[in-house]
C-alpha atoms as a PDB file:
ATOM      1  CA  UNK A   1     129.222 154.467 157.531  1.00  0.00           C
ATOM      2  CA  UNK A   2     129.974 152.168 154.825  1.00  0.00           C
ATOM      3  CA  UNK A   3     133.607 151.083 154.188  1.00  0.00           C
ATOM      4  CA  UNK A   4     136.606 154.024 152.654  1.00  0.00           C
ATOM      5  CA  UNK A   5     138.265 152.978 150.031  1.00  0.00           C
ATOM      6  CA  UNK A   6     142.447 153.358 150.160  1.00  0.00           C
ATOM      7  CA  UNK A   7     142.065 156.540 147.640  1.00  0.00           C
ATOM      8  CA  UNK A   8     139.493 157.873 150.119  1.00  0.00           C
ATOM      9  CA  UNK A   9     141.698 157.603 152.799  1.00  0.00           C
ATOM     10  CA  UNK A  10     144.221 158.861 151.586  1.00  0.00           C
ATOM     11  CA  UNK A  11     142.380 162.215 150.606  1.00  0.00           C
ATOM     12  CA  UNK A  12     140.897 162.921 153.929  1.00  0.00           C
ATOM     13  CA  UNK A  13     144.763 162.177 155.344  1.00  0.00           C
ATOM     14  CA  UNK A  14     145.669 164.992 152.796  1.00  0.00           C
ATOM     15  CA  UNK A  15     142.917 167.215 154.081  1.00  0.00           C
ATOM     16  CA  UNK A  16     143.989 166.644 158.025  1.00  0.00           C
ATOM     17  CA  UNK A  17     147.851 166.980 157.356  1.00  0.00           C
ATOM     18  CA  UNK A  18     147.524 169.619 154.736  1.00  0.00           C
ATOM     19  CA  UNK A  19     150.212 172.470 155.411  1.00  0.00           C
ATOM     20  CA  UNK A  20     147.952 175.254 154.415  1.00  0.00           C
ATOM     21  CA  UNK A  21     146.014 174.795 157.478  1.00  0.00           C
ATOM     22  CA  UNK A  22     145.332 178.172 160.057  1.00  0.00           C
ATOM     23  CA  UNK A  23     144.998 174.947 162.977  1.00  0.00           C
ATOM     24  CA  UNK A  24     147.147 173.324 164.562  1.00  0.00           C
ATOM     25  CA  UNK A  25     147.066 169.147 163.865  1.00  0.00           C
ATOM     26  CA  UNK A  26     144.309 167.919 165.948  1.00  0.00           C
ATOM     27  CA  UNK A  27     140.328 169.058 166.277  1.00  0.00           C
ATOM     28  CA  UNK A  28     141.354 172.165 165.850  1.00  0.00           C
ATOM     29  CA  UNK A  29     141.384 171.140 161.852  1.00  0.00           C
ATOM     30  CA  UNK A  30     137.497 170.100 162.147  1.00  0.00           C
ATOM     31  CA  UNK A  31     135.649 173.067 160.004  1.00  0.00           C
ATOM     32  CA  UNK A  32     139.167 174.545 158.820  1.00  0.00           C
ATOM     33  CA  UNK A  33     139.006 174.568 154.887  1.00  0.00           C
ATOM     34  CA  UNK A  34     141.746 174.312 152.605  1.00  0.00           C
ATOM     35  CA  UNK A  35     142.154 175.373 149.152  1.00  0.00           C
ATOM     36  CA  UNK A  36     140.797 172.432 147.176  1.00  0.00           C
ATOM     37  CA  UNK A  37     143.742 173.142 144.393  1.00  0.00           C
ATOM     38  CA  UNK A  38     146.531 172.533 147.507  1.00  0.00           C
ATOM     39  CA  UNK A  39     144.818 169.214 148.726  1.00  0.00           C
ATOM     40  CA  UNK A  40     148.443 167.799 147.922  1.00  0.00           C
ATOM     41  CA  UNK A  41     150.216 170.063 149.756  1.00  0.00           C
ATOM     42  CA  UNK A  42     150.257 167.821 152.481  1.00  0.00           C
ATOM     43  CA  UNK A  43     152.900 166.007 154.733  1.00  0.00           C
ATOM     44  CA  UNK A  44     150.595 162.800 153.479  1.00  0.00           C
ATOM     45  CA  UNK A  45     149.669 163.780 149.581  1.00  0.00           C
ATOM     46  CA  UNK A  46     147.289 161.655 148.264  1.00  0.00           C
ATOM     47  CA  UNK A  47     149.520 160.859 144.752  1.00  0.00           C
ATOM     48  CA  UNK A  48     146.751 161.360 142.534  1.00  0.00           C
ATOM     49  CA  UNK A  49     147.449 163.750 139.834  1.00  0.00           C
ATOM     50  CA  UNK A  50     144.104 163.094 137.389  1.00  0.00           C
ATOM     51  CA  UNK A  51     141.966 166.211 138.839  1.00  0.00           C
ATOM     52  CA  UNK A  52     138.461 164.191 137.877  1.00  0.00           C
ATOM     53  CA  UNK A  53     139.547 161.100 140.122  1.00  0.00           C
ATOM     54  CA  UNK A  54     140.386 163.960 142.800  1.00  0.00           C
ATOM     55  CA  UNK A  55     136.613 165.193 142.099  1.00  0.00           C
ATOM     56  CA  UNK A  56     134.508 161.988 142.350  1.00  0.00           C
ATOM     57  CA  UNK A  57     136.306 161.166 145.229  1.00  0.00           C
ATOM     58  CA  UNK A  58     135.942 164.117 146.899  1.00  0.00           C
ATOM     59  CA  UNK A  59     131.895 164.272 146.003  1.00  0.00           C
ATOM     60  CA  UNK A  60     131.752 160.376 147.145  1.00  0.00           C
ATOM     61  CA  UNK A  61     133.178 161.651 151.161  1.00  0.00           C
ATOM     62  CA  UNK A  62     130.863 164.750 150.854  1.00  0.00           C
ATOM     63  CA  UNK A  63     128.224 162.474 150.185  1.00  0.00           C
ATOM     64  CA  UNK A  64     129.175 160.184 152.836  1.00  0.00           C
ATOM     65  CA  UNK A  65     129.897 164.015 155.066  1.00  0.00           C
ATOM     66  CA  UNK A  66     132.871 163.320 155.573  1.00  0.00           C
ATOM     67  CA  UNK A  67     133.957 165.891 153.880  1.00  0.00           C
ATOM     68  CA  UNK A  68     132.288 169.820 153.199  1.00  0.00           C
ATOM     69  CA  UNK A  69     133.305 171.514 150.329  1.00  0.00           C
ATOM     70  CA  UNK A  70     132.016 174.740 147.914  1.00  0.00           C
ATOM     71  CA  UNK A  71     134.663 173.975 144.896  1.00  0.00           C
ATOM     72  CA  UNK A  72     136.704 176.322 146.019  1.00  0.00           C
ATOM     73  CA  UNK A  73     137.626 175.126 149.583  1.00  0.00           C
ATOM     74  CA  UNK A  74     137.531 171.381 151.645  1.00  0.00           C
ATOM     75  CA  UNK A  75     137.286 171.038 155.230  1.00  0.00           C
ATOM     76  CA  UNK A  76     136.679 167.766 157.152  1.00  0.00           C
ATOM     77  CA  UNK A  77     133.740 167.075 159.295  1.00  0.00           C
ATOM     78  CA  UNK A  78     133.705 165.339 162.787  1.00  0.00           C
ATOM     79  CA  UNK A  79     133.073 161.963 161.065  1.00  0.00           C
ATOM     80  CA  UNK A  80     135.828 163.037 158.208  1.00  0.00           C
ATOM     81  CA  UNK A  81     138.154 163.930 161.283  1.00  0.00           C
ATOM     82  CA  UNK A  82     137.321 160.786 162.945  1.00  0.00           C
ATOM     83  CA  UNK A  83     138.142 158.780 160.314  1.00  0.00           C
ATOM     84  CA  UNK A  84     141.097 160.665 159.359  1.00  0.00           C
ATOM     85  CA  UNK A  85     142.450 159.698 162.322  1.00  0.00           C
ATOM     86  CA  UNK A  86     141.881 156.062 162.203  1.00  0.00           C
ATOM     87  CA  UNK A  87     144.357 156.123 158.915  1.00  0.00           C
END
């Protein structure tokens, strides 16, 4: 896996501390979506506010599958967990 960028980072730390989780914090949050439109509900909110930066970077971690999304919802996979972590 190639490199995250800080702004990728800091979404998939939004996704793993978001407070509109059903898990608990820990692998428990692996598969557990969250409403895309809360992604800054978070105790760790990612501070961007332009909704088409939020976009590319969220298609740039599902590309990378990091990240699984429908538009609607977000959840983190293993490797989006994983790295979440390591932030």
């Amino acid at each position: 896996m190639s490199e995250l960028t800080e702004n990728e980072m800091k979404l998939l730390r939004a996704i793993l501390t978001n407070e509109a989780h059903d898990a608990p914090l820990g692998e428990e949050r692996i598969g557990s979506s969250v409403w895309c439109e809360s992604i800054n509900e978070a105790k760790e909110p990612t501070g961007i506010k332009d909704g088409k930066i939020l976009s590319a970077i969220v298609s740039l971690l599902s590309q990378k599958k990091l990240v699984v999304t429908d538009g609607e919802t977000i959840e983190l996979t293993k490797a989006g967990y994983d790295a979440a972590m390591k932030g």
